[in-house]
PDB file of N, CA and C in Angstrom:
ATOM      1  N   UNK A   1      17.342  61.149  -7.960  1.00  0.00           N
ATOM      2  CA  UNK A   1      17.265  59.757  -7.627  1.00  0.00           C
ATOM      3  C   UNK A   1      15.930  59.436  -6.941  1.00  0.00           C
ATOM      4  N   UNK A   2      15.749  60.291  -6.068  1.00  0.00           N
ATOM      5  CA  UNK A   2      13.941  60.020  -5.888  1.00  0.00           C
ATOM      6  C   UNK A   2      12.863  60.274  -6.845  1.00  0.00           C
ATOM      7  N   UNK A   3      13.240  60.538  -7.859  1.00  0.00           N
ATOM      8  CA  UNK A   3      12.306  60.981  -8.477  1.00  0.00           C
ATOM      9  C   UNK A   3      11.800  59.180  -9.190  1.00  0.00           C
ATOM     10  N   UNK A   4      13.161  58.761  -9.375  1.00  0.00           N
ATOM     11  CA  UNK A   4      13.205  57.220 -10.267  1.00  0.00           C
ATOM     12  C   UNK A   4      12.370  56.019  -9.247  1.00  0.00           C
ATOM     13  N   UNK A   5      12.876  56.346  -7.950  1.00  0.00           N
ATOM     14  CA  UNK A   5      12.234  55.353  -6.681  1.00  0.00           C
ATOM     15  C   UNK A   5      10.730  55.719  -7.098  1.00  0.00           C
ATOM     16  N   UNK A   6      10.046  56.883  -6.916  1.00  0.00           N
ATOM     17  CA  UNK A   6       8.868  57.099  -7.103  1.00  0.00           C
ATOM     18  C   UNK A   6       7.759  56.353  -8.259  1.00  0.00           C
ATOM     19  N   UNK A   7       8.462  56.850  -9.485  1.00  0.00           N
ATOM     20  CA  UNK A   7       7.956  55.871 -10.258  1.00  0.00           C
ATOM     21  C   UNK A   7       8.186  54.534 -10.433  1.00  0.00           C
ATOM     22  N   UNK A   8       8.854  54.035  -9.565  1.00  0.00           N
ATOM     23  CA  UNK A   8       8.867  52.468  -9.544  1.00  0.00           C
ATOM     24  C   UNK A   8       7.922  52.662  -9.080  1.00  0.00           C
ATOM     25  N   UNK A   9       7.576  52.836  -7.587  1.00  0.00           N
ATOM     26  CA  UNK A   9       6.715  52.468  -6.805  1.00  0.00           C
ATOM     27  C   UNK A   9       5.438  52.404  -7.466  1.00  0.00           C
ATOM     28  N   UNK A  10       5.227  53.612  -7.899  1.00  0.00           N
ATOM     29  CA  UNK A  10       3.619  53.863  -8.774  1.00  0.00           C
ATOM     30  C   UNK A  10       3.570  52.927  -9.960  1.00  0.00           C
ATOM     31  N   UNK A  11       4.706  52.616 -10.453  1.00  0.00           N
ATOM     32  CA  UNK A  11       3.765  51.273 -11.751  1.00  0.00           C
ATOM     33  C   UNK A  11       3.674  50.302 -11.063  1.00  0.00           C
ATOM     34  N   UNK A  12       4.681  49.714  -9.987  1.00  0.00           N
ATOM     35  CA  UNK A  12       4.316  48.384  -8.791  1.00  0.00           C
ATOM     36  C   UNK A  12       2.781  48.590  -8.493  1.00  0.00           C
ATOM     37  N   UNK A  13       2.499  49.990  -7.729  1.00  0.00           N
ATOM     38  CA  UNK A  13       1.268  49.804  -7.680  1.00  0.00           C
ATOM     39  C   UNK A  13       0.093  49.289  -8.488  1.00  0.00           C
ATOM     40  N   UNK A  14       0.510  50.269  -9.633  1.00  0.00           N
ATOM     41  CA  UNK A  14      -0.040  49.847 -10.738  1.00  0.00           C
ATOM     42  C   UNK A  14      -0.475  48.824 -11.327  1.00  0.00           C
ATOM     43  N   UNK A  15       0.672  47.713 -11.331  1.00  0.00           N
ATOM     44  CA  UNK A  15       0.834  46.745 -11.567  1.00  0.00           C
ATOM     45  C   UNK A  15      -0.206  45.865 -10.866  1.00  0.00           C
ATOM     46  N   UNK A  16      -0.245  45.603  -9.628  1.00  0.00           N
ATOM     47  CA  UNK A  16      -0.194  45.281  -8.282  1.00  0.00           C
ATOM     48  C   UNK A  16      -1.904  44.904  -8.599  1.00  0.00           C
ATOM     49  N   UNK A  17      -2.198  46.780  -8.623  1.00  0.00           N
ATOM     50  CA  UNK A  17      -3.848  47.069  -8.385  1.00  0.00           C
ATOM     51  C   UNK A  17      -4.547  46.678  -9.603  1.00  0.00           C
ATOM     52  N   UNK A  18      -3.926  46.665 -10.687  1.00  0.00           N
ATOM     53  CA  UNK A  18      -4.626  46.343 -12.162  1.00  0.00           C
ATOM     54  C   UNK A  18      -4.586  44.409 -11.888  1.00  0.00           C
ATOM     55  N   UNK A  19      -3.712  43.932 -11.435  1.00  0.00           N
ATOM     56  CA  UNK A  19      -3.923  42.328 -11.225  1.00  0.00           C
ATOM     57  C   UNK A  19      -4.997  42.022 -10.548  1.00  0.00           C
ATOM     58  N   UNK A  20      -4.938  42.880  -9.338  1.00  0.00           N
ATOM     59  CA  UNK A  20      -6.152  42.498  -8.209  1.00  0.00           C
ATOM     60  C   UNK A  20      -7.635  43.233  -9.013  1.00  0.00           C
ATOM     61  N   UNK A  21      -7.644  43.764  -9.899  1.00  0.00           N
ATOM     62  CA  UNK A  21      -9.071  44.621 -10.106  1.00  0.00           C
ATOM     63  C   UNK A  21      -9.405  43.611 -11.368  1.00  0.00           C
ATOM     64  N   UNK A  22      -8.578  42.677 -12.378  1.00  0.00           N
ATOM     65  CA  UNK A  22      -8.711  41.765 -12.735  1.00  0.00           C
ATOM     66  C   UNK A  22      -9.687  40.660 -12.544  1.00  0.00           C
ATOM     67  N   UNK A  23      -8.439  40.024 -11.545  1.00  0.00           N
ATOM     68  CA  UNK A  23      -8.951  38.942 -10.552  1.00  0.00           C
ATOM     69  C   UNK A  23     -10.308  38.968 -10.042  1.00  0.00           C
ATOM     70  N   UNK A  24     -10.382  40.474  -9.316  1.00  0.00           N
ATOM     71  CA  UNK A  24     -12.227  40.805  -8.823  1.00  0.00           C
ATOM     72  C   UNK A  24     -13.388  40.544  -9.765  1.00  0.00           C
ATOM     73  N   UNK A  25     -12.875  41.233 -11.034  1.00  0.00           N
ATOM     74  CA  UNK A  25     -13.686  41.171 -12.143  1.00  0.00           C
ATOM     75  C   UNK A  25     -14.233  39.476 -12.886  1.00  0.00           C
ATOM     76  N   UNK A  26     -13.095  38.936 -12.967  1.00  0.00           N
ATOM     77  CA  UNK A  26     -13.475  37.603 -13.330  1.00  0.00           C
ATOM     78  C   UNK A  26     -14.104  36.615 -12.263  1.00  0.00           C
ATOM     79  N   UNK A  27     -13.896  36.789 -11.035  1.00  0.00           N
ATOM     80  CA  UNK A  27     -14.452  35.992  -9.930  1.00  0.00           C
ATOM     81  C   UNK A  27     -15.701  36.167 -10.057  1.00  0.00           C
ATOM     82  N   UNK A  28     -16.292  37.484 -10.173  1.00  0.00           N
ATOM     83  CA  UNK A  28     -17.755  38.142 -10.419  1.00  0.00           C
ATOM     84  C   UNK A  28     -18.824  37.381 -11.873  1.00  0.00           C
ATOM     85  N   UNK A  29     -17.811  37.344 -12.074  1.00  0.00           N
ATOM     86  CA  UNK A  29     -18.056  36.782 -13.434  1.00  0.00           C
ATOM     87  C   UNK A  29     -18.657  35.100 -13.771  1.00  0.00           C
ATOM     88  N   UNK A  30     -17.150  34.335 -12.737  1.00  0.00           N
ATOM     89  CA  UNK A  30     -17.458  32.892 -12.585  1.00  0.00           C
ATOM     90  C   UNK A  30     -18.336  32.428 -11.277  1.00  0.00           C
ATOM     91  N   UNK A  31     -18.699  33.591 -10.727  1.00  0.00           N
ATOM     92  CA  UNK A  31     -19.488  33.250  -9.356  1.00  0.00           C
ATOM     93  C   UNK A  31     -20.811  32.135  -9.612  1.00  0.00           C
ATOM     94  N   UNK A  32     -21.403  32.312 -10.565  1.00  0.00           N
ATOM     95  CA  UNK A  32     -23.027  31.867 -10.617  1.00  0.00           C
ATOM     96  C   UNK A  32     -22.670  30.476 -10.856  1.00  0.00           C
ATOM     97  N   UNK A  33     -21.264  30.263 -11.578  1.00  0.00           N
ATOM     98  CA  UNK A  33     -21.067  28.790 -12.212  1.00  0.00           C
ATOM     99  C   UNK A  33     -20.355  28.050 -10.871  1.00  0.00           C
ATOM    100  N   UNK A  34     -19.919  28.507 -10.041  1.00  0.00           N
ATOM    101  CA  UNK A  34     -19.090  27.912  -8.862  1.00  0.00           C
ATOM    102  C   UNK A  34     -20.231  27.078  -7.846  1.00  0.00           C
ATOM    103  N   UNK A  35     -21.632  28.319  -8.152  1.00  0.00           N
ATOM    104  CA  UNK A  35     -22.050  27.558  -7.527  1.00  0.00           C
ATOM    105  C   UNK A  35     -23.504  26.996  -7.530  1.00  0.00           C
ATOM    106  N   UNK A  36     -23.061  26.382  -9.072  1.00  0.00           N
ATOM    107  CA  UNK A  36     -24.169  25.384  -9.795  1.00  0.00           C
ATOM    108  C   UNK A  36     -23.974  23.794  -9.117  1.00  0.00           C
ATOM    109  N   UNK A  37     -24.573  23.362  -8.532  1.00  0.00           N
ATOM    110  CA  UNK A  37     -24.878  21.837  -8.301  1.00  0.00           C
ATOM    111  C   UNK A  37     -24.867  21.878  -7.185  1.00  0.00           C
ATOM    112  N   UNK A  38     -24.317  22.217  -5.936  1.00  0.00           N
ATOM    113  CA  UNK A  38     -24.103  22.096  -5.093  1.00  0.00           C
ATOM    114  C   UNK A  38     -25.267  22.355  -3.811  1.00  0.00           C
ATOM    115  N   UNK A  39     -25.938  22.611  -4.506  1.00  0.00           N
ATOM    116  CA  UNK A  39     -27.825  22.451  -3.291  1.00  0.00           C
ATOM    117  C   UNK A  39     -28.075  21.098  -3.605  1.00  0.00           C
ATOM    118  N   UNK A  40     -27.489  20.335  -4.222  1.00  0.00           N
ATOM    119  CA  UNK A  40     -28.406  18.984  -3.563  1.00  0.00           C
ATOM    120  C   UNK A  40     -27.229  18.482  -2.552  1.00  0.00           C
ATOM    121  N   UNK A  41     -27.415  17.569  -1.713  1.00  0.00           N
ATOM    122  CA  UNK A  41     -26.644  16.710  -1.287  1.00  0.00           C
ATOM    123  C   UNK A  41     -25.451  15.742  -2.269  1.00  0.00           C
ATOM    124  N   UNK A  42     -24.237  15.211  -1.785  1.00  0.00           N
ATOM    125  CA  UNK A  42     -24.077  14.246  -2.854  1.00  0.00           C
ATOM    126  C   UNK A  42     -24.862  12.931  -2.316  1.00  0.00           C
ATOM    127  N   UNK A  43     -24.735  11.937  -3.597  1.00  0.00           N
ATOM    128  CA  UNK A  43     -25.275  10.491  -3.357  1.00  0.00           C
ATOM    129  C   UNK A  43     -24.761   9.776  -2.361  1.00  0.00           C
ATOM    130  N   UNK A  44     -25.379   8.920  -1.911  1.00  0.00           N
ATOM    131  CA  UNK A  44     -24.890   8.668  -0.477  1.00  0.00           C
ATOM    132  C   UNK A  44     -24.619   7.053  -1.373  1.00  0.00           C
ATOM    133  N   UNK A  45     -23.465   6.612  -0.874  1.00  0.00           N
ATOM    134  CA  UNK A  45     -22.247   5.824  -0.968  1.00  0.00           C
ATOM    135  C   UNK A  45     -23.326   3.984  -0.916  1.00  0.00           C
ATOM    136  N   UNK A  46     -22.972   3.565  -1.954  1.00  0.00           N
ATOM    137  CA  UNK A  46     -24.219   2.112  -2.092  1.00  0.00           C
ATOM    138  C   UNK A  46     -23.463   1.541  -0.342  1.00  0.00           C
ATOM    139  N   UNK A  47     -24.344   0.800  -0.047  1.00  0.00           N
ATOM    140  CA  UNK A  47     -23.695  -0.139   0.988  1.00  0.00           C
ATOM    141  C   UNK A  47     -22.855  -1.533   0.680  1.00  0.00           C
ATOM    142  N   UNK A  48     -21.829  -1.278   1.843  1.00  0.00           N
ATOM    143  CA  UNK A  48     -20.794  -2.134   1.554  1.00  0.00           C
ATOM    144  C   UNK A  48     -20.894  -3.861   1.191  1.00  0.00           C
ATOM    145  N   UNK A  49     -20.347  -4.412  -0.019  1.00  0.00           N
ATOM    146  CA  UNK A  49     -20.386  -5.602  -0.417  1.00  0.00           C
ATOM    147  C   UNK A  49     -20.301  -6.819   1.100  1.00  0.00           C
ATOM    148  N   UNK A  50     -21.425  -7.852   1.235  1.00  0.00           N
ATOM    149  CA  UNK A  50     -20.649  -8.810   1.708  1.00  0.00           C
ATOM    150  C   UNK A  50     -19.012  -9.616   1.087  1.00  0.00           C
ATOM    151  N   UNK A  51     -18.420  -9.850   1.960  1.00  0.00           N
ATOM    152  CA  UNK A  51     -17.177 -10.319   2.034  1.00  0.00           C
ATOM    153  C   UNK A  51     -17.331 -11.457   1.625  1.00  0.00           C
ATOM    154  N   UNK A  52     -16.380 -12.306   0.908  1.00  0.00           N
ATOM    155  CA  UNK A  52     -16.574 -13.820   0.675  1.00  0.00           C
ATOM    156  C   UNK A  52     -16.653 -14.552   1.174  1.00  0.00           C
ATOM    157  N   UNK A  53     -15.940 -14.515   3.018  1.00  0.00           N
ATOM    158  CA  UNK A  53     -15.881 -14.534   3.810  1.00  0.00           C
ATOM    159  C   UNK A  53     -17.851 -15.107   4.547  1.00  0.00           C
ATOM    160  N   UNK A  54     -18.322 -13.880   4.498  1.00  0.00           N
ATOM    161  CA  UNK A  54     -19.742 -14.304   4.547  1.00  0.00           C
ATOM    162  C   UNK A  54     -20.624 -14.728   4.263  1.00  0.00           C
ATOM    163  N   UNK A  55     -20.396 -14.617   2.615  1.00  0.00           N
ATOM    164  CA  UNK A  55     -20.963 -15.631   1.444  1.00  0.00           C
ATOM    165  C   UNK A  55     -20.814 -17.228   1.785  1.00  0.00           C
ATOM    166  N   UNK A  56     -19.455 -17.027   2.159  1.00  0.00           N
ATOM    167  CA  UNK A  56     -19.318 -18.929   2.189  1.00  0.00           C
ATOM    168  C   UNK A  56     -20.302 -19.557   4.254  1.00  0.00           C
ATOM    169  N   UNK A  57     -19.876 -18.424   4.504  1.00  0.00           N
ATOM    170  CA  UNK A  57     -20.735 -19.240   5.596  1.00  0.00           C
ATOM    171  C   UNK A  57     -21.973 -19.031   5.681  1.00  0.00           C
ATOM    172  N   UNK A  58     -22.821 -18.409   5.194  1.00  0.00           N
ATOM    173  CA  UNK A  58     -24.055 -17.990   5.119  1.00  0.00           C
ATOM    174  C   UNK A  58     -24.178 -19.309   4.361  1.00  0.00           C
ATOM    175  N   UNK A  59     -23.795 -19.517   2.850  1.00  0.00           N
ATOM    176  CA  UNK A  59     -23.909 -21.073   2.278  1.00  0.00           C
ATOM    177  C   UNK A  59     -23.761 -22.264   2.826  1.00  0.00           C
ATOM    178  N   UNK A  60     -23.109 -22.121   3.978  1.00  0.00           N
ATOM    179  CA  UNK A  60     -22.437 -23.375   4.474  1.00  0.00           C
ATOM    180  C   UNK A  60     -23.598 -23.661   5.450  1.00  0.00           C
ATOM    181  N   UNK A  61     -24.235 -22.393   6.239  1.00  0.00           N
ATOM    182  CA  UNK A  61     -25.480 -22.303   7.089  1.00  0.00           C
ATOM    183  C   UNK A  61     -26.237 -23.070   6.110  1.00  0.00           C
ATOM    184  N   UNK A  62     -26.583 -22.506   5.314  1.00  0.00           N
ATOM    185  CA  UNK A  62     -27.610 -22.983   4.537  1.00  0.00           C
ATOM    186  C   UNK A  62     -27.432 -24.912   4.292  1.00  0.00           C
ATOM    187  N   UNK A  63     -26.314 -25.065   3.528  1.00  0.00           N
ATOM    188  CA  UNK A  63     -26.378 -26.511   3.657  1.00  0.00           C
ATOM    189  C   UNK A  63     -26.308 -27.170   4.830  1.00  0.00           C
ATOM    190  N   UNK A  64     -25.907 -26.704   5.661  1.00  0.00           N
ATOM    191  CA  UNK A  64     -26.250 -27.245   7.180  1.00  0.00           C
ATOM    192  C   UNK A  64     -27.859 -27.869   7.463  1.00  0.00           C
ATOM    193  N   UNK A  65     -28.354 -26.501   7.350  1.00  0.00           N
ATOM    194  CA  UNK A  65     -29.906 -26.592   7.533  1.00  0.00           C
ATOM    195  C   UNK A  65     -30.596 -27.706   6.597  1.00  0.00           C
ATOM    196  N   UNK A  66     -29.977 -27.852   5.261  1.00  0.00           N
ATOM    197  CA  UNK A  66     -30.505 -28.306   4.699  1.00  0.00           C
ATOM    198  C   UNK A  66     -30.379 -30.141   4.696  1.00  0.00           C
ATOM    199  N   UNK A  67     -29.002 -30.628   5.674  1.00  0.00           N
ATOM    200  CA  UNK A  67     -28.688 -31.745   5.585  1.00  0.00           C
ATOM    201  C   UNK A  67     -29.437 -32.306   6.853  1.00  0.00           C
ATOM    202  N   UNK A  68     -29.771 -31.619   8.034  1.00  0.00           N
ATOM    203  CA  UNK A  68     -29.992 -31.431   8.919  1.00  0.00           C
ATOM    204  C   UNK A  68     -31.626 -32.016   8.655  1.00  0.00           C
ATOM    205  N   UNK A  69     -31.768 -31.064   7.524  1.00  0.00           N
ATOM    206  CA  UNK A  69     -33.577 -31.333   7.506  1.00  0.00           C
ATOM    207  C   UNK A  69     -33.713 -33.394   6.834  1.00  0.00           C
ATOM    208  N   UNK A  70     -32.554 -33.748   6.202  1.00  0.00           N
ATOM    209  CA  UNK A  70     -32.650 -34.897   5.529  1.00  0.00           C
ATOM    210  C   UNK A  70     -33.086 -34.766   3.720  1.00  0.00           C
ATOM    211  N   UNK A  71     -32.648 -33.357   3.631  1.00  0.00           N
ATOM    212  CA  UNK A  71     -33.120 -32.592   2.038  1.00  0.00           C
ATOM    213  C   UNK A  71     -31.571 -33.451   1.467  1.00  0.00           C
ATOM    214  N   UNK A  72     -30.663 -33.182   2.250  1.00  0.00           N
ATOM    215  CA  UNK A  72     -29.412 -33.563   1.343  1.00  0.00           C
ATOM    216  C   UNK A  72     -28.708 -35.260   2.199  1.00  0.00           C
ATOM    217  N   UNK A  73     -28.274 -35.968   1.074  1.00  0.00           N
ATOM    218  CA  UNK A  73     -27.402 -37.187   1.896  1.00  0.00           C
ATOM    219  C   UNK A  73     -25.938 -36.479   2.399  1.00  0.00           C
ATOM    220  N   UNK A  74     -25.308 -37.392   3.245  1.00  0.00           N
ATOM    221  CA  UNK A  74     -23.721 -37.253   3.494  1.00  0.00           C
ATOM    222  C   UNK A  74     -22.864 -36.649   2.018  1.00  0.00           C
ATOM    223  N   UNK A  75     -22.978 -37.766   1.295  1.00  0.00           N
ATOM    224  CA  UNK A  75     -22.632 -37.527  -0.498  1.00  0.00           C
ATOM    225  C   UNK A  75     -22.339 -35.897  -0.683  1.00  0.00           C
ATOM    226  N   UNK A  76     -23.880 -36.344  -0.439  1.00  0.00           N
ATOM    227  CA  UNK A  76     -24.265 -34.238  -1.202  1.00  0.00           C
ATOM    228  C   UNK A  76     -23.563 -33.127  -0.368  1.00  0.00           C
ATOM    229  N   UNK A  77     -23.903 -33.229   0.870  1.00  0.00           N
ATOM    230  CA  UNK A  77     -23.635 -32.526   1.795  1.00  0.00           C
ATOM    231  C   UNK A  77     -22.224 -32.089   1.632  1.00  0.00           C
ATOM    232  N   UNK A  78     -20.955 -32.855   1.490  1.00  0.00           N
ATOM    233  CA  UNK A  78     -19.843 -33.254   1.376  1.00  0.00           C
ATOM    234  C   UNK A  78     -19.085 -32.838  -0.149  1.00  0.00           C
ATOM    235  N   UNK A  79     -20.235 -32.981  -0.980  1.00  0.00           N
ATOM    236  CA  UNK A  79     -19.682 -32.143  -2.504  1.00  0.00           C
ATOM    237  C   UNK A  79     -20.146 -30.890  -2.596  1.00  0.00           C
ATOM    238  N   UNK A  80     -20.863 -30.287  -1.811  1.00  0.00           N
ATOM    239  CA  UNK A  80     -21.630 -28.847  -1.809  1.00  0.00           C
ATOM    240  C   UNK A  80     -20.715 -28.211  -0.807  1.00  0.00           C
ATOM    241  N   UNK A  81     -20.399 -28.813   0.062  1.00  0.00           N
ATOM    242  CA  UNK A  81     -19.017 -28.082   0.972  1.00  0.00           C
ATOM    243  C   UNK A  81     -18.337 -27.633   0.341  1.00  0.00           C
ATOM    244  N   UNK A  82     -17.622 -29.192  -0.104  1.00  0.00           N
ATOM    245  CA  UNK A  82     -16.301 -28.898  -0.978  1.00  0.00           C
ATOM    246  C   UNK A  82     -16.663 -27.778  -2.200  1.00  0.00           C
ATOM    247  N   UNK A  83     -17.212 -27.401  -2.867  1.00  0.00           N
ATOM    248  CA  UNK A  83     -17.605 -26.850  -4.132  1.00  0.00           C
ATOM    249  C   UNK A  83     -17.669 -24.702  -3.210  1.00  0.00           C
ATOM    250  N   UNK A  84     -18.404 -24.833  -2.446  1.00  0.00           N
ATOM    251  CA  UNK A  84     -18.198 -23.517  -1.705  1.00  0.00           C
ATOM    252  C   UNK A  84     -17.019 -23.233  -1.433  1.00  0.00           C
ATOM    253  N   UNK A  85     -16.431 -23.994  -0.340  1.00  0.00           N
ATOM    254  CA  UNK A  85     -15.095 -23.720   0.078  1.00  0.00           C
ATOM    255  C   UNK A  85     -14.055 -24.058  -1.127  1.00  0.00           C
ATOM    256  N   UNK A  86     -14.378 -24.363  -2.447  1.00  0.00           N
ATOM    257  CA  UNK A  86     -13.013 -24.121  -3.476  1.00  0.00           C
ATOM    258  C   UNK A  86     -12.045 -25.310  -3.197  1.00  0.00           C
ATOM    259  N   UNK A  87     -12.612 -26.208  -2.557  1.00  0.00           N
ATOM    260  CA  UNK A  87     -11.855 -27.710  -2.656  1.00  0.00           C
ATOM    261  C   UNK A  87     -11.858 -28.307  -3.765  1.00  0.00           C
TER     262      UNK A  87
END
């Protein structure tokens, strides 16, 4: 009966050590490709969109300034609002 335990053990090993001497072999193998690209930096991320939010008041600045200067009448002033803000 020990004789049967024994050779389990030795093809487990077997088994065991032929997976791992595998594994070594192909890692060796895919090494050079793992670590292709990776010396540059990645791209650094565009900067974030203004919000619509800012769009409309940055516009709204703007027609301010511009009614302010006497470039636009009440009229205008008043349909260029409305037309930004989606009235």
């Amino acid at each position: 009966m020990g004789f049967v335990r024994r050779r389990t053990r030795r093809r487990t090993a077997l088994v065991v050590g032929g997976a791992a001497y595998a594994m070594g072999r192909n890692r060796g193998r895919n090494q050079g490709y793992e670590d292709q690209g990776y010396d540059e930096p990645p791209p650094a991320p565009p900067p974030p969109a203004p919000s619509a939010g800012e769009n409309q008041m940055d516009e709204l600045q703007r027609l301010a300034t511009l009614h302010s200067q006497g470039v636009l009448t009440d009229e205008e002033f008043t349909a260029a609002k409305a037309k930004v803000l989606g009235l």
